[in-house]
PDB file of N, CA and C in Angstrom:
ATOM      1  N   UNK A   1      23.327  -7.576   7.170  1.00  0.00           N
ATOM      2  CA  UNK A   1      22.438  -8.643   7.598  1.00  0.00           C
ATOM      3  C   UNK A   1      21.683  -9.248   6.430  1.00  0.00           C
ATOM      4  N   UNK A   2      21.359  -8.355   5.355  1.00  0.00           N
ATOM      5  CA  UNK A   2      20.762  -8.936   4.127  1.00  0.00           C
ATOM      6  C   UNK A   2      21.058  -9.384   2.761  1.00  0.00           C
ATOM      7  N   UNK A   3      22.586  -9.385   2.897  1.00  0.00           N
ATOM      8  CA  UNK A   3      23.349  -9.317   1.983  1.00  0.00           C
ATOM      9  C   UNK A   3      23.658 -10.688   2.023  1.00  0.00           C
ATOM     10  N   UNK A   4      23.854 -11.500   0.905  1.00  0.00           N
ATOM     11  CA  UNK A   4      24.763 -12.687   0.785  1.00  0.00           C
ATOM     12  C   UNK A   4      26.154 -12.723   1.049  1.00  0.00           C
ATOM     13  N   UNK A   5      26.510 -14.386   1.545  1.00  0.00           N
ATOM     14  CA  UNK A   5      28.005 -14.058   1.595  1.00  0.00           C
ATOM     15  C   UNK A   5      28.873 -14.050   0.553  1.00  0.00           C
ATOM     16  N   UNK A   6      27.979 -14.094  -1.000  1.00  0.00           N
ATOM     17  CA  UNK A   6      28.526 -13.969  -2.118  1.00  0.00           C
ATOM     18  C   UNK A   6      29.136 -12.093  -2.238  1.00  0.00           C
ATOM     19  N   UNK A   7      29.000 -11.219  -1.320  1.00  0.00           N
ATOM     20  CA  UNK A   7      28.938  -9.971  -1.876  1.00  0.00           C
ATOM     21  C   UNK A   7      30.123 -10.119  -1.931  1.00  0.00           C
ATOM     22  N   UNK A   8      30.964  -9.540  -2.587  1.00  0.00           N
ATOM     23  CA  UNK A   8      32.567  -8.884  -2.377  1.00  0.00           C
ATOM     24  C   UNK A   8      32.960  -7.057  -2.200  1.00  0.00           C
ATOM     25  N   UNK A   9      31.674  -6.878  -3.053  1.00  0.00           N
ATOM     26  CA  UNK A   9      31.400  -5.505  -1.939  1.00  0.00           C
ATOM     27  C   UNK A   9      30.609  -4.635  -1.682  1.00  0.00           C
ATOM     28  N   UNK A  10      30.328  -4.347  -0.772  1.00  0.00           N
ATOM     29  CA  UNK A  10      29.109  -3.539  -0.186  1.00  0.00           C
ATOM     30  C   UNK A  10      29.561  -1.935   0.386  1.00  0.00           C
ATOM     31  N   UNK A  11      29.527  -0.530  -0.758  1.00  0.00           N
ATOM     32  CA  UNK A  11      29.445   0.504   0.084  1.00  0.00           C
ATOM     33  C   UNK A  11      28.492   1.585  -0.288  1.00  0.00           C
ATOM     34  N   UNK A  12      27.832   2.367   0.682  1.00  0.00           N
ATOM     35  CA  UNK A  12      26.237   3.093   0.413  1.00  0.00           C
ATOM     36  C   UNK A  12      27.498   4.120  -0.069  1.00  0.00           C
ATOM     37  N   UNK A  13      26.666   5.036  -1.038  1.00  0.00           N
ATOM     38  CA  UNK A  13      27.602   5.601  -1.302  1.00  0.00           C
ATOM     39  C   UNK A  13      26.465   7.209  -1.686  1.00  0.00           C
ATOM     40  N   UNK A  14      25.247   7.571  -0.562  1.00  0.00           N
ATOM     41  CA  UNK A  14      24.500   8.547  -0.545  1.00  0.00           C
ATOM     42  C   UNK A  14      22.923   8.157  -0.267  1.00  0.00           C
ATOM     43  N   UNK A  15      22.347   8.874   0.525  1.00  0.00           N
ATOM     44  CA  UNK A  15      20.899   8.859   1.394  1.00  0.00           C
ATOM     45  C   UNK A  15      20.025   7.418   0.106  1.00  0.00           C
ATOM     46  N   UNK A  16      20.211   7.641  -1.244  1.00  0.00           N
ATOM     47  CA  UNK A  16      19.761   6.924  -1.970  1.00  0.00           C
ATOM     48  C   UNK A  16      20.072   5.629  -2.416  1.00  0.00           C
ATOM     49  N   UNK A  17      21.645   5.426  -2.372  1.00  0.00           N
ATOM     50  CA  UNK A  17      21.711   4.659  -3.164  1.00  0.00           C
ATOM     51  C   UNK A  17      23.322   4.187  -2.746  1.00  0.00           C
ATOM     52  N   UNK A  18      23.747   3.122  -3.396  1.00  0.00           N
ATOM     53  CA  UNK A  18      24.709   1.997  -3.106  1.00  0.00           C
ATOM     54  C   UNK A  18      25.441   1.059  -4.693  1.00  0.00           C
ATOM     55  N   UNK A  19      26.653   0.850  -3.988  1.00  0.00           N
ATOM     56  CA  UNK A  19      27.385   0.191  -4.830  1.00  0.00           C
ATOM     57  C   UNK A  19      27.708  -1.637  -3.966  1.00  0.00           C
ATOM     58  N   UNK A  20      27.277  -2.303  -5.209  1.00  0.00           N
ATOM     59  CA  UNK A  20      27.626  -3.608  -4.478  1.00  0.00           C
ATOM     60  C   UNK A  20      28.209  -4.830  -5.403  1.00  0.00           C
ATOM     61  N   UNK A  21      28.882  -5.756  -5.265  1.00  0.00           N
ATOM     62  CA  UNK A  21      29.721  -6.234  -6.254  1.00  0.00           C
ATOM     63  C   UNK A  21      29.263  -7.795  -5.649  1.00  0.00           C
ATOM     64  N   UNK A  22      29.248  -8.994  -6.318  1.00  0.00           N
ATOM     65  CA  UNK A  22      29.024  -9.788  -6.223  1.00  0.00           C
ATOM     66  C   UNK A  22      30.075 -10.589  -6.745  1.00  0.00           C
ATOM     67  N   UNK A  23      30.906 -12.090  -5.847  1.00  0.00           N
ATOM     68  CA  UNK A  23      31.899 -12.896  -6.747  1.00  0.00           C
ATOM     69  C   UNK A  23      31.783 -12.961  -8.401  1.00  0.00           C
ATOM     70  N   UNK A  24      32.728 -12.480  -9.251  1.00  0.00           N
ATOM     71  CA  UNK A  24      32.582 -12.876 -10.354  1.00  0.00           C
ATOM     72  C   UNK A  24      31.778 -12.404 -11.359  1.00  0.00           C
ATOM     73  N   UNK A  25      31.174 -10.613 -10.475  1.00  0.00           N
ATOM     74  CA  UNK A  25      30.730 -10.296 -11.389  1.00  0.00           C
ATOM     75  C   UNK A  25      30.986  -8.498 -11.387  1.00  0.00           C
ATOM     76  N   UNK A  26      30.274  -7.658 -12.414  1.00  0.00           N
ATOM     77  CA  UNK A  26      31.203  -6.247 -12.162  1.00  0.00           C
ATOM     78  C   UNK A  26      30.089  -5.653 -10.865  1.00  0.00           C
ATOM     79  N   UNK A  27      30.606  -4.549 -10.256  1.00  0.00           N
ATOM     80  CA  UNK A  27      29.982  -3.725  -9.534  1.00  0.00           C
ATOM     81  C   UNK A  27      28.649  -3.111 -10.331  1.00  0.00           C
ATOM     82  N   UNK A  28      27.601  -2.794  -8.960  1.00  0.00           N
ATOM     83  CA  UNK A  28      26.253  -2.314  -9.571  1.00  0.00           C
ATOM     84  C   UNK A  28      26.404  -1.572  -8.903  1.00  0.00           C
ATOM     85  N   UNK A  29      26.165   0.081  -9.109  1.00  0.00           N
ATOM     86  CA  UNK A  29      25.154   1.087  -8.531  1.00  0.00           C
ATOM     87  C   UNK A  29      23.911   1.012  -8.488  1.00  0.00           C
ATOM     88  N   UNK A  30      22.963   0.688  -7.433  1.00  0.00           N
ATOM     89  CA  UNK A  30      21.881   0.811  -7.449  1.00  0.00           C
ATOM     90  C   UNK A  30      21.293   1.937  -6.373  1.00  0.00           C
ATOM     91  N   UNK A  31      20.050   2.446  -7.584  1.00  0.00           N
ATOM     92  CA  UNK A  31      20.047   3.617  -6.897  1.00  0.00           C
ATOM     93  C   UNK A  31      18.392   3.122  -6.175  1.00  0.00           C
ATOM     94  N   UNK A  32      17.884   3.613  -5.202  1.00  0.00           N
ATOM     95  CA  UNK A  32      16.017   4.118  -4.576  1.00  0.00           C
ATOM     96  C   UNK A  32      15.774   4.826  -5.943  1.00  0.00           C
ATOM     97  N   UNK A  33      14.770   4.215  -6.589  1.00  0.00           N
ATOM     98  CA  UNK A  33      13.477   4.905  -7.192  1.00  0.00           C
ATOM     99  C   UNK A  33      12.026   5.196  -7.013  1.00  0.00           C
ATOM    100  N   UNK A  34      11.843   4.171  -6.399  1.00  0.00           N
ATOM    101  CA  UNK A  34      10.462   4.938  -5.653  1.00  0.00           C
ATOM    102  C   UNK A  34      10.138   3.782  -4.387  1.00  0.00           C
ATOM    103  N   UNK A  35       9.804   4.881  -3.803  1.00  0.00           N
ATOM    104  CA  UNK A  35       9.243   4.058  -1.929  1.00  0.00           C
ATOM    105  C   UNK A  35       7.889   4.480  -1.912  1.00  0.00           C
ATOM    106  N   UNK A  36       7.220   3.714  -1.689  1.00  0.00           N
ATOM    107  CA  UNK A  36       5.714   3.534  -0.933  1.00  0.00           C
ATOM    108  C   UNK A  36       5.655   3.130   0.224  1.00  0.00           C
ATOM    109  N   UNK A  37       5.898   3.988   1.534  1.00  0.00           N
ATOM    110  CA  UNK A  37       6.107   3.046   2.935  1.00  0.00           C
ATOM    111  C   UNK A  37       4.797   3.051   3.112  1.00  0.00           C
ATOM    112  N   UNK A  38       4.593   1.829   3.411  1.00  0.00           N
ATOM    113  CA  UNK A  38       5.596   0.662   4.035  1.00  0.00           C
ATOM    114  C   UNK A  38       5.325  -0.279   3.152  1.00  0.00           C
ATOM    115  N   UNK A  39       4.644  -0.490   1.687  1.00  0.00           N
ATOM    116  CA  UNK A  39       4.014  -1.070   1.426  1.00  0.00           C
ATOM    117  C   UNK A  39       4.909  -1.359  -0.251  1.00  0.00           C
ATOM    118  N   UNK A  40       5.811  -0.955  -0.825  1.00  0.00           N
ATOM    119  CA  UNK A  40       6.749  -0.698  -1.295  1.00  0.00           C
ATOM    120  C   UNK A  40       7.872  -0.272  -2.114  1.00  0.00           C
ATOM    121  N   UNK A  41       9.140  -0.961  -1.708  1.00  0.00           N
ATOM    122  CA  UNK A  41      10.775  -0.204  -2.387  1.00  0.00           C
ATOM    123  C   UNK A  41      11.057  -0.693  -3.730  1.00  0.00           C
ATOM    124  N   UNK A  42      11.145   0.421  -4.657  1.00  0.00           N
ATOM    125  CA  UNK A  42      12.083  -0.226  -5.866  1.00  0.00           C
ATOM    126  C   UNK A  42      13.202   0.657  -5.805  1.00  0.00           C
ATOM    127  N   UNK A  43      14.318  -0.619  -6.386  1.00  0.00           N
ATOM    128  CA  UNK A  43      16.027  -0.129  -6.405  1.00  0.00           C
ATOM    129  C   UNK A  43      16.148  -0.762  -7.828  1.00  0.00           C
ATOM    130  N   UNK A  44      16.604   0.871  -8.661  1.00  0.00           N
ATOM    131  CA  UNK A  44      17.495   0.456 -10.200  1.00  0.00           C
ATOM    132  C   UNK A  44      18.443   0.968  -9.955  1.00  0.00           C
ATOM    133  N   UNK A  45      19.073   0.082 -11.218  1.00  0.00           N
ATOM    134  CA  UNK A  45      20.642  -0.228 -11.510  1.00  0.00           C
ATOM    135  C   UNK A  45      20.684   1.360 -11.858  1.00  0.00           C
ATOM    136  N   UNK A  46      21.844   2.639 -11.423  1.00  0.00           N
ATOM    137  CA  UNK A  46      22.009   3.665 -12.200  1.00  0.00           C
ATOM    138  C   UNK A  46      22.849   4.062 -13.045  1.00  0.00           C
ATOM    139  N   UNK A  47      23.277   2.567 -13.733  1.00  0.00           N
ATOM    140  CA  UNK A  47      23.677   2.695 -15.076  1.00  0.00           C
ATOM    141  C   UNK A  47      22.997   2.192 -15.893  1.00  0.00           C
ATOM    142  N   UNK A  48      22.932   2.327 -17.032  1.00  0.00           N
ATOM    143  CA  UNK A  48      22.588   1.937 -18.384  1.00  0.00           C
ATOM    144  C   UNK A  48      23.154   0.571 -18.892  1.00  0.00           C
ATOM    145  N   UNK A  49      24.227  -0.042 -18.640  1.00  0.00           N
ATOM    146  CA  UNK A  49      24.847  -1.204 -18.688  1.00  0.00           C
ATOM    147  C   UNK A  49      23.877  -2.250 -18.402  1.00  0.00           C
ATOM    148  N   UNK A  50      23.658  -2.137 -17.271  1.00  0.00           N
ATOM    149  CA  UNK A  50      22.997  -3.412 -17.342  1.00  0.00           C
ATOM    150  C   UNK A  50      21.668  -2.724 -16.720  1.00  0.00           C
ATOM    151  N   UNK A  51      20.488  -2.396 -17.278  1.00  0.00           N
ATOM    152  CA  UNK A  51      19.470  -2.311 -17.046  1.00  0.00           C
ATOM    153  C   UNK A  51      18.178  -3.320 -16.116  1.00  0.00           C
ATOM    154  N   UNK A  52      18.225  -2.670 -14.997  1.00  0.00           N
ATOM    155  CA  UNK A  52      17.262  -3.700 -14.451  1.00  0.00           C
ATOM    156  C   UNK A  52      16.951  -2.706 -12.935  1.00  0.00           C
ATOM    157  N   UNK A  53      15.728  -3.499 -12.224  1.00  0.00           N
ATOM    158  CA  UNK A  53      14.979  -2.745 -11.100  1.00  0.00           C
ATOM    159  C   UNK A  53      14.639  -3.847 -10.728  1.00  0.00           C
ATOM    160  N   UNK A  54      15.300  -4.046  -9.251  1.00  0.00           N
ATOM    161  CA  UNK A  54      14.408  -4.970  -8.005  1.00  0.00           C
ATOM    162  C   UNK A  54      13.447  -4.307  -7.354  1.00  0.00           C
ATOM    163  N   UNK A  55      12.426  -4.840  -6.972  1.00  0.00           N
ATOM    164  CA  UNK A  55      10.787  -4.147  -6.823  1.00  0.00           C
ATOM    165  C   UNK A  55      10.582  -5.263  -5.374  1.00  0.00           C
ATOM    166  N   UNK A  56      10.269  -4.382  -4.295  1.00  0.00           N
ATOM    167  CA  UNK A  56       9.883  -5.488  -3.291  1.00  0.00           C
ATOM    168  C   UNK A  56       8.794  -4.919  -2.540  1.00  0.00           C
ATOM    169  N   UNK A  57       7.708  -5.670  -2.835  1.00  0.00           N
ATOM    170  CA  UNK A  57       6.670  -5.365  -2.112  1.00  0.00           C
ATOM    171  C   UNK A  57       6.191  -6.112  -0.990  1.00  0.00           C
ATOM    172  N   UNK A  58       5.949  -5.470  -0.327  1.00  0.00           N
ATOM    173  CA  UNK A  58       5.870  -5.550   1.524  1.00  0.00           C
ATOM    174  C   UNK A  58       4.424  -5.698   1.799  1.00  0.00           C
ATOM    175  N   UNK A  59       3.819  -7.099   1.916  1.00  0.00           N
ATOM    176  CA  UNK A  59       2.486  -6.903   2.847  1.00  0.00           C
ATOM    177  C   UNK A  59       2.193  -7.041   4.392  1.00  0.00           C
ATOM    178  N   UNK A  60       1.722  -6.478   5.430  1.00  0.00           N
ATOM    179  CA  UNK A  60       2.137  -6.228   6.538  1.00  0.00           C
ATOM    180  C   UNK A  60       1.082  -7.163   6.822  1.00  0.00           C
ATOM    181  N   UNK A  61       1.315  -8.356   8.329  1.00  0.00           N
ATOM    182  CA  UNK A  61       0.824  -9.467   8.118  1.00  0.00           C
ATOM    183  C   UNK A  61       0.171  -9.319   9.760  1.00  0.00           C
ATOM    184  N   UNK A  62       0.773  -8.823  10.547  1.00  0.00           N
ATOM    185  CA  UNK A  62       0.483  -8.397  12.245  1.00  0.00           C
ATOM    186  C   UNK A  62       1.267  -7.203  12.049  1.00  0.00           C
ATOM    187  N   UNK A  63       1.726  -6.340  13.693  1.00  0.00           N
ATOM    188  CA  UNK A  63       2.346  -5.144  13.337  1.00  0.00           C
ATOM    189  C   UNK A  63       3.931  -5.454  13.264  1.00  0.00           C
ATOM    190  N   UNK A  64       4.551  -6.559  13.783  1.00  0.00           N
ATOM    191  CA  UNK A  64       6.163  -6.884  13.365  1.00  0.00           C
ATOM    192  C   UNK A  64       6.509  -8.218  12.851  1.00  0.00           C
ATOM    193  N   UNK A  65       5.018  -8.354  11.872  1.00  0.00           N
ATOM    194  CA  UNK A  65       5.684  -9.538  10.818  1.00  0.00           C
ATOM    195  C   UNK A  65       4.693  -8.713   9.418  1.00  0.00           C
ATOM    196  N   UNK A  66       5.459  -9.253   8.411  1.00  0.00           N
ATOM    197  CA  UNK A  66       5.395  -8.694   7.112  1.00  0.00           C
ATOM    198  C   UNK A  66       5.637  -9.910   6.165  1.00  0.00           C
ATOM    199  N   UNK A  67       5.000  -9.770   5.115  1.00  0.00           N
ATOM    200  CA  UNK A  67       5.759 -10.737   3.654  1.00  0.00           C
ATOM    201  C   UNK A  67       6.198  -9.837   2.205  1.00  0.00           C
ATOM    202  N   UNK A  68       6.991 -10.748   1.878  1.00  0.00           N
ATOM    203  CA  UNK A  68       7.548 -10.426   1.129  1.00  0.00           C
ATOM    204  C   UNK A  68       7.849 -10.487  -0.311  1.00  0.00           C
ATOM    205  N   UNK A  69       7.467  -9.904  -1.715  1.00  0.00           N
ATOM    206  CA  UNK A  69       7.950 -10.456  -2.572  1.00  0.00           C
ATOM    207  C   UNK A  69       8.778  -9.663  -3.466  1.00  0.00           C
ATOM    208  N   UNK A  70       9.959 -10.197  -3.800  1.00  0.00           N
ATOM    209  CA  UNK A  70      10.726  -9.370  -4.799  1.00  0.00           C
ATOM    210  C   UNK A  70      10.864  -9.834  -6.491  1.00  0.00           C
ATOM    211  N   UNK A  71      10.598  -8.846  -7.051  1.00  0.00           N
ATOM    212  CA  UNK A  71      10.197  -8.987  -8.563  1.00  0.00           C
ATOM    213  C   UNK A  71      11.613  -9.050  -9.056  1.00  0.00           C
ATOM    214  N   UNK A  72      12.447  -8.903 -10.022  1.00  0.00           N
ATOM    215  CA  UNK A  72      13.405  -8.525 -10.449  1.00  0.00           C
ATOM    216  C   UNK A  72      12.871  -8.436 -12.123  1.00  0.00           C
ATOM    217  N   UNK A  73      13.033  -7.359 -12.593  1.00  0.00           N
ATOM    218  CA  UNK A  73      12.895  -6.737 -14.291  1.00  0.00           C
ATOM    219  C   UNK A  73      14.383  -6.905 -14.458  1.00  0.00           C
ATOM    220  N   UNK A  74      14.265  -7.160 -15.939  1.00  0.00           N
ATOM    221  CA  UNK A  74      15.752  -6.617 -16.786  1.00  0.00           C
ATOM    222  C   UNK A  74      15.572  -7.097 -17.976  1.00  0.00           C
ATOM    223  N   UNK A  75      16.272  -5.752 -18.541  1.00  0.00           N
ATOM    224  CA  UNK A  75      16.429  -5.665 -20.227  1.00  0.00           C
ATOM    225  C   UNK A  75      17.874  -6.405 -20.585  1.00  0.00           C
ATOM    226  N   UNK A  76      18.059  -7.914 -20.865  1.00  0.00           N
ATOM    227  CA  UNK A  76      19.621  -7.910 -21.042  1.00  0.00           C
ATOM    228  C   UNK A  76      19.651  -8.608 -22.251  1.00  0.00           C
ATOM    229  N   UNK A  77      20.659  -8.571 -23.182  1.00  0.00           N
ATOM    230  CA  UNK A  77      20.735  -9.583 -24.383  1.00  0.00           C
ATOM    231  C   UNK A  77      20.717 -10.563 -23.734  1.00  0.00           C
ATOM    232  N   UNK A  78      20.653 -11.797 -25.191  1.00  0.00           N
ATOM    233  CA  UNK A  78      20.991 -13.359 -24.755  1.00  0.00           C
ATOM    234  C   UNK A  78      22.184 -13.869 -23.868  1.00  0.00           C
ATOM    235  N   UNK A  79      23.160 -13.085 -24.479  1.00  0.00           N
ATOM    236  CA  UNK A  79      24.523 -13.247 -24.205  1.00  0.00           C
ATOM    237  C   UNK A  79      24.708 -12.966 -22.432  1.00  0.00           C
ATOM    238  N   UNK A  80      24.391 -11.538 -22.181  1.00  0.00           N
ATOM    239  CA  UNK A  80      24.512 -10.964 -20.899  1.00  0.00           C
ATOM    240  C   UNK A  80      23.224 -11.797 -20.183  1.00  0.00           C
ATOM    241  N   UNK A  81      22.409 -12.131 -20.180  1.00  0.00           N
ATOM    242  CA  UNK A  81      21.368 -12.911 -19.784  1.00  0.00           C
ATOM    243  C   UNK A  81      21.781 -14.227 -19.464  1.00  0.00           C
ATOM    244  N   UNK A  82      22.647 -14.928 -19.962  1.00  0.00           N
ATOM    245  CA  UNK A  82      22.967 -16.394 -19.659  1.00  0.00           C
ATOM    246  C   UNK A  82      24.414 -16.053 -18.443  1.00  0.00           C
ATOM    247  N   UNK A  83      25.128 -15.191 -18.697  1.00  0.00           N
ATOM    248  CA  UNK A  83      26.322 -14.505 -18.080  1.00  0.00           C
ATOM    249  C   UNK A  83      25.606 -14.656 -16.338  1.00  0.00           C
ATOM    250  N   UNK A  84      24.444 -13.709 -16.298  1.00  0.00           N
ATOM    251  CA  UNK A  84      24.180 -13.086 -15.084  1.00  0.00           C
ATOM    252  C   UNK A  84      22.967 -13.968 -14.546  1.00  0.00           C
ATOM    253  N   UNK A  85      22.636 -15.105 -15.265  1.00  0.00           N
ATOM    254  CA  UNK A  85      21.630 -15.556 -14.656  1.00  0.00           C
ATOM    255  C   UNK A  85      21.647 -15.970 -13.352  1.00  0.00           C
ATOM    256  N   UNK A  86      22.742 -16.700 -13.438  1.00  0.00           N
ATOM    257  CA  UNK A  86      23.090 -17.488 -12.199  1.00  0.00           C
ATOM    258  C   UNK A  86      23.285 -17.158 -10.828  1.00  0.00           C
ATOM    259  N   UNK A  87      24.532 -15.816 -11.273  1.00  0.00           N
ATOM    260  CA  UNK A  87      24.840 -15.037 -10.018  1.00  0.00           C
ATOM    261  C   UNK A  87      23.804 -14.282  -9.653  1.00  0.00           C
ATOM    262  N   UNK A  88      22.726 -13.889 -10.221  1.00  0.00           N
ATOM    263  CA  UNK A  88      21.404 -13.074  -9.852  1.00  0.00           C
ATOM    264  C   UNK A  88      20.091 -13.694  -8.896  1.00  0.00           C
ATOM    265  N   UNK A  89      20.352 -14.868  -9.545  1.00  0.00           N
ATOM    266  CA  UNK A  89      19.385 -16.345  -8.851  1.00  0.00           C
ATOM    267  C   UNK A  89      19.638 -16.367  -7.537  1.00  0.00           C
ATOM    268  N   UNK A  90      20.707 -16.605  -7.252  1.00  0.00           N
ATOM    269  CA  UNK A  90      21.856 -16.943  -5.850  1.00  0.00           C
ATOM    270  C   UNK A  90      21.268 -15.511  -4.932  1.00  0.00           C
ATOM    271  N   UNK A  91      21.550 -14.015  -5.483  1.00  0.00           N
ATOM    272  CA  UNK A  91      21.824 -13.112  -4.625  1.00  0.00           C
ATOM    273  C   UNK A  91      19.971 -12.801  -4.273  1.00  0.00           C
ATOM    274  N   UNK A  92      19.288 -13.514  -5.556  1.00  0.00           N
ATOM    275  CA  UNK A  92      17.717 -12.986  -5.191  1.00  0.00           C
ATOM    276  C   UNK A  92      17.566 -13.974  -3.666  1.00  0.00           C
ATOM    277  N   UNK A  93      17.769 -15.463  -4.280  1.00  0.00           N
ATOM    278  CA  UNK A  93      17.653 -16.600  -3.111  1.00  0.00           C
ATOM    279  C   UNK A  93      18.185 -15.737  -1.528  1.00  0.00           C
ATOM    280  N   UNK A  94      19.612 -15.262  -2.055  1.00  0.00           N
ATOM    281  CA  UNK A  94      19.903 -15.228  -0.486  1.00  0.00           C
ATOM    282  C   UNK A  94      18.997 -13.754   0.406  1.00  0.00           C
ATOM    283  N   UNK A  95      18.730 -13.039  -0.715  1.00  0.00           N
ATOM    284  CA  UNK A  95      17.735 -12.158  -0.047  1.00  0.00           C
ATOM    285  C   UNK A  95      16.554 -12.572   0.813  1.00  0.00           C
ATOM    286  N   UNK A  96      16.076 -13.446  -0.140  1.00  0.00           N
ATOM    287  CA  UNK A  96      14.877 -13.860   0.482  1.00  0.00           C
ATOM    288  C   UNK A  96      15.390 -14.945   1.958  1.00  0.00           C
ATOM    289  N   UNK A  97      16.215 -15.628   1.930  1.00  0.00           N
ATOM    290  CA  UNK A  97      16.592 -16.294   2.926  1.00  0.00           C
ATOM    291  C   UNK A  97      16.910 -15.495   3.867  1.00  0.00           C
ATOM    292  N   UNK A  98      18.098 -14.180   3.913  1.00  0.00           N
ATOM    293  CA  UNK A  98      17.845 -13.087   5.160  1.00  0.00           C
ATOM    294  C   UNK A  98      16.606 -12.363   5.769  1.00  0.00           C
ATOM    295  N   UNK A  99      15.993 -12.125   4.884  1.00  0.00           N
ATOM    296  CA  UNK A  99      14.848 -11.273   5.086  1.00  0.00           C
ATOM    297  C   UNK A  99      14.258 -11.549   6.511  1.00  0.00           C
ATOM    298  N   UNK A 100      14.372 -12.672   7.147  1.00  0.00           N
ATOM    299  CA  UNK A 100      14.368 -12.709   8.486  1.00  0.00           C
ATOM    300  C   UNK A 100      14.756 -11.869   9.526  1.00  0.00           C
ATOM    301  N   UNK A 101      16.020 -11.686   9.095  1.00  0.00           N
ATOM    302  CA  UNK A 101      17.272 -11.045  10.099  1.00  0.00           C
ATOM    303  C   UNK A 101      16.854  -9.298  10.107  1.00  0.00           C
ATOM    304  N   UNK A 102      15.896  -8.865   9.285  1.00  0.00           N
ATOM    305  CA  UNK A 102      15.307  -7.698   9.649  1.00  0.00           C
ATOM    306  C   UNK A 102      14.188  -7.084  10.733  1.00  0.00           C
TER     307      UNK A 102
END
């Protein structure tokens, strides 16, 4: 439900953490690093390759509406930085555009 229709692939692959691949670009393991429920989730990359942590913090607004903001960090050269900008833009956008459907 929260996934773009850019994914090409999506599989959890343990209580923590997930592998997901996006058109045109390589697969990420991302693993849970730290939860604050309800208030919030960060998910890093658990490789070293491409270094980075989506951070989404949850402010609870009534008891079944919430907002939302997601940070995205990353350490990438110039090179890998111009590579991944794009496809990263797209998959943050479409997050935030599902975030409904939860």
């Amino acid at each position: 439900r929260l996934m773009p229709d850019s994914i090409a692939k999506f599989e959890v692959t343990d209580a923590d953490s997930f592998i997901f691949g996006l058109k045109g670009m390589p697969e990420i393991k991302l693993r849970l690093t730290e939860k604050v429920a309800p208030t919030k989730v960060v998910l890093g990359a658990a490789s070293d390759k491409l270094p980075f942590s989506l951070t989404a913090l949850i402010n609870p607004i009534v008891e079944d509406k919430s907002e939302v903001q997601l940070h995205f960090t990353g350490d990438f050269n110039p090179m890998m930085a111009m590579m991944i900008k794009g496809p990263i833009t797209k998959f943050l956008e479409a997050l935030s555009e599902n975030m409904h459907k939860l």
